[in-house]
C-alpha atoms as a PDB file:
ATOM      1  CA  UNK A   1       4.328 -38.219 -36.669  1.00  0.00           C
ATOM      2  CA  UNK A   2       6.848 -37.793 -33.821  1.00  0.00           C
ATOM      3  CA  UNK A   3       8.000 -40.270 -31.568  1.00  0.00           C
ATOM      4  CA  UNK A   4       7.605 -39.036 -27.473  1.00  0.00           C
ATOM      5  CA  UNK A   5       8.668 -40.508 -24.448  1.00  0.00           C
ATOM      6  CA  UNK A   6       7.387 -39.523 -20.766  1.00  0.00           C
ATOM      7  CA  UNK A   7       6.924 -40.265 -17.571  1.00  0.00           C
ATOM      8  CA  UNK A   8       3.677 -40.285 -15.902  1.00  0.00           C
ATOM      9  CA  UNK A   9       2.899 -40.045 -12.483  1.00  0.00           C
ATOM     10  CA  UNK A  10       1.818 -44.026 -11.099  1.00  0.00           C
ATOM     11  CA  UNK A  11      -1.690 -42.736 -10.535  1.00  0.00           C
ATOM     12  CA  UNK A  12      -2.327 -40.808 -13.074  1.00  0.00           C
ATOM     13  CA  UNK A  13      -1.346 -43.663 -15.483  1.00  0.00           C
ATOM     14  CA  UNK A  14      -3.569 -46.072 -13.473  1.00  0.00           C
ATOM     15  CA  UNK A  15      -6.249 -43.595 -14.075  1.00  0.00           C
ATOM     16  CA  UNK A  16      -6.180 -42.995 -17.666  1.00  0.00           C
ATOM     17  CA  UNK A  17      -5.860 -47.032 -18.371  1.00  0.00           C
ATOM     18  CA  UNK A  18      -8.713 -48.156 -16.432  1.00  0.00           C
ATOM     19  CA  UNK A  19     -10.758 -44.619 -18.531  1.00  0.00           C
ATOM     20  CA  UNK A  20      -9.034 -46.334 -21.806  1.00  0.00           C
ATOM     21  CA  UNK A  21     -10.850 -49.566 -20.847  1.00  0.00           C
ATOM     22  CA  UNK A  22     -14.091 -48.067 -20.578  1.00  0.00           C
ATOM     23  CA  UNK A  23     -13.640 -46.252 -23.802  1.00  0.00           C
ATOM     24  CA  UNK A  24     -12.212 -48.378 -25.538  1.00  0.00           C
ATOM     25  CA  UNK A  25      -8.977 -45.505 -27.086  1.00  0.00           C
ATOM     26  CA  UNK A  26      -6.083 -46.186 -27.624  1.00  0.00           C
ATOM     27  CA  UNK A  27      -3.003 -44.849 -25.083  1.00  0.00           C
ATOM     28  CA  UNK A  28      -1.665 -42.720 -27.991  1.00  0.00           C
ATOM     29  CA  UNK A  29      -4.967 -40.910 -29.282  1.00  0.00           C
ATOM     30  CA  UNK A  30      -6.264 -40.367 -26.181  1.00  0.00           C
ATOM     31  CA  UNK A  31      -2.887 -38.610 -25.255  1.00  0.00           C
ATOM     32  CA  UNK A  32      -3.308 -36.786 -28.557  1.00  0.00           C
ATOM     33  CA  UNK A  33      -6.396 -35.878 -27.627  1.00  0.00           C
ATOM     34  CA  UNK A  34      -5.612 -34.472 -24.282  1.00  0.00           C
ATOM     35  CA  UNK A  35      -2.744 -32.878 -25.466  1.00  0.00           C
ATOM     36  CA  UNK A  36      -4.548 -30.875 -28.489  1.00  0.00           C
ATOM     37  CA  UNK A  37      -7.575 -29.926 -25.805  1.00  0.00           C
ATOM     38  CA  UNK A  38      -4.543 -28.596 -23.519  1.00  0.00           C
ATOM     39  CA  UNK A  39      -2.777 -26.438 -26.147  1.00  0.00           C
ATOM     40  CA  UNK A  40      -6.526 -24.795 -27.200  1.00  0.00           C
ATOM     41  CA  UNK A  41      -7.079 -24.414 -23.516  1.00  0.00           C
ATOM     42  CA  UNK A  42      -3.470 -22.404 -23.414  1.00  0.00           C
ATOM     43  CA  UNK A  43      -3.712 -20.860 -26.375  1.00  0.00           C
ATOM     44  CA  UNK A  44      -7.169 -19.255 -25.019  1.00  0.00           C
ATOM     45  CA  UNK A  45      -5.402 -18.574 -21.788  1.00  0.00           C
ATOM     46  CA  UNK A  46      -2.653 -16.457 -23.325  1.00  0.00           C
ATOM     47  CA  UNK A  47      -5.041 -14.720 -25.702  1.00  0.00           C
ATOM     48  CA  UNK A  48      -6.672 -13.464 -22.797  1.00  0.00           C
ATOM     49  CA  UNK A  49      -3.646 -12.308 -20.891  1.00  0.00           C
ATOM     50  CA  UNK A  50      -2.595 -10.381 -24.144  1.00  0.00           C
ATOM     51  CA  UNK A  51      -6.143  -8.644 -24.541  1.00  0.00           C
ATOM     52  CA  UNK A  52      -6.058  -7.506 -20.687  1.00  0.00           C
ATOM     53  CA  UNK A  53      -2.542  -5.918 -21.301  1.00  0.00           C
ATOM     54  CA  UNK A  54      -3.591  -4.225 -24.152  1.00  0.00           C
ATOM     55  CA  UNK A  55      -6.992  -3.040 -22.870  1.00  0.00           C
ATOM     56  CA  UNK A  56      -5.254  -1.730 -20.083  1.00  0.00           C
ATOM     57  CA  UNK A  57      -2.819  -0.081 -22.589  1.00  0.00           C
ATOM     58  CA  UNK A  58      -5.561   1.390 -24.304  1.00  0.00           C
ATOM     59  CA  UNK A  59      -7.891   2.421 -20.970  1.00  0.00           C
ATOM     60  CA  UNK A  60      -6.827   5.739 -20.856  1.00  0.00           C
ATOM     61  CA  UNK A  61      -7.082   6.806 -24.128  1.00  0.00           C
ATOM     62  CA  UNK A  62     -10.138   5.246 -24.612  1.00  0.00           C
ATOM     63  CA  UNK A  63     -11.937   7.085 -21.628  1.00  0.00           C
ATOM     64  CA  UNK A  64     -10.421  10.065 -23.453  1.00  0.00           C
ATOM     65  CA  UNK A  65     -12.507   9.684 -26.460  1.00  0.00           C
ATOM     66  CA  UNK A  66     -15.475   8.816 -24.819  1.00  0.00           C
ATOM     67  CA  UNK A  67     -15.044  12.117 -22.830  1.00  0.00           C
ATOM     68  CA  UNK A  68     -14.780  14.072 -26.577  1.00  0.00           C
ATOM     69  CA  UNK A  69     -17.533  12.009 -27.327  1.00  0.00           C
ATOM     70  CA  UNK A  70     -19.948  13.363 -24.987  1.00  0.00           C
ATOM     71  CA  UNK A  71     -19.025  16.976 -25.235  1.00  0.00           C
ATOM     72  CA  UNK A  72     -20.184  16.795 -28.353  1.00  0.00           C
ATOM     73  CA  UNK A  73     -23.320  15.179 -27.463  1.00  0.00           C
ATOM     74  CA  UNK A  74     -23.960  17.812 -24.953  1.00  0.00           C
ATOM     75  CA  UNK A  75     -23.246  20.752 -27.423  1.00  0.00           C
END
């Protein structure tokens, strides 16, 4: 496990203590926690960035098969 140091923000470090309270977490698996919940978030967030560049990579193309496609439907 790896050792971090940070600074938080007065308020947001009076909110997560009095949430810790109610909770009962500790500081450091609660921060875990946040921190693996925000990495899945980004990870999602960049998947999707990298499928909308390559769909629009792809749009072309793909409206040129689907034009093939439906000549030979209509032959």
């Amino acid at each position: 496990m790896k050792n971090l140091s940070l600074k938080v923000e007065d308020n947001i470090f009076t909110e997560t203590e009095n949430i810790l309270e109610k909770i009962n977490k500790t500081r450091n698996r609660y921060i875990n926690e946040a921190l693996d919940y925000y990495n899945k978030l980004q990870k999602r967030k960049l998947l999707s960035e990298q499928l909308e560049k390559e769909s629009k990579l792809v749009a072309s193309d793909s409206l040129q098969v689907l034009r093939e496609f439906e000549k030979l439907e209509d032959e």
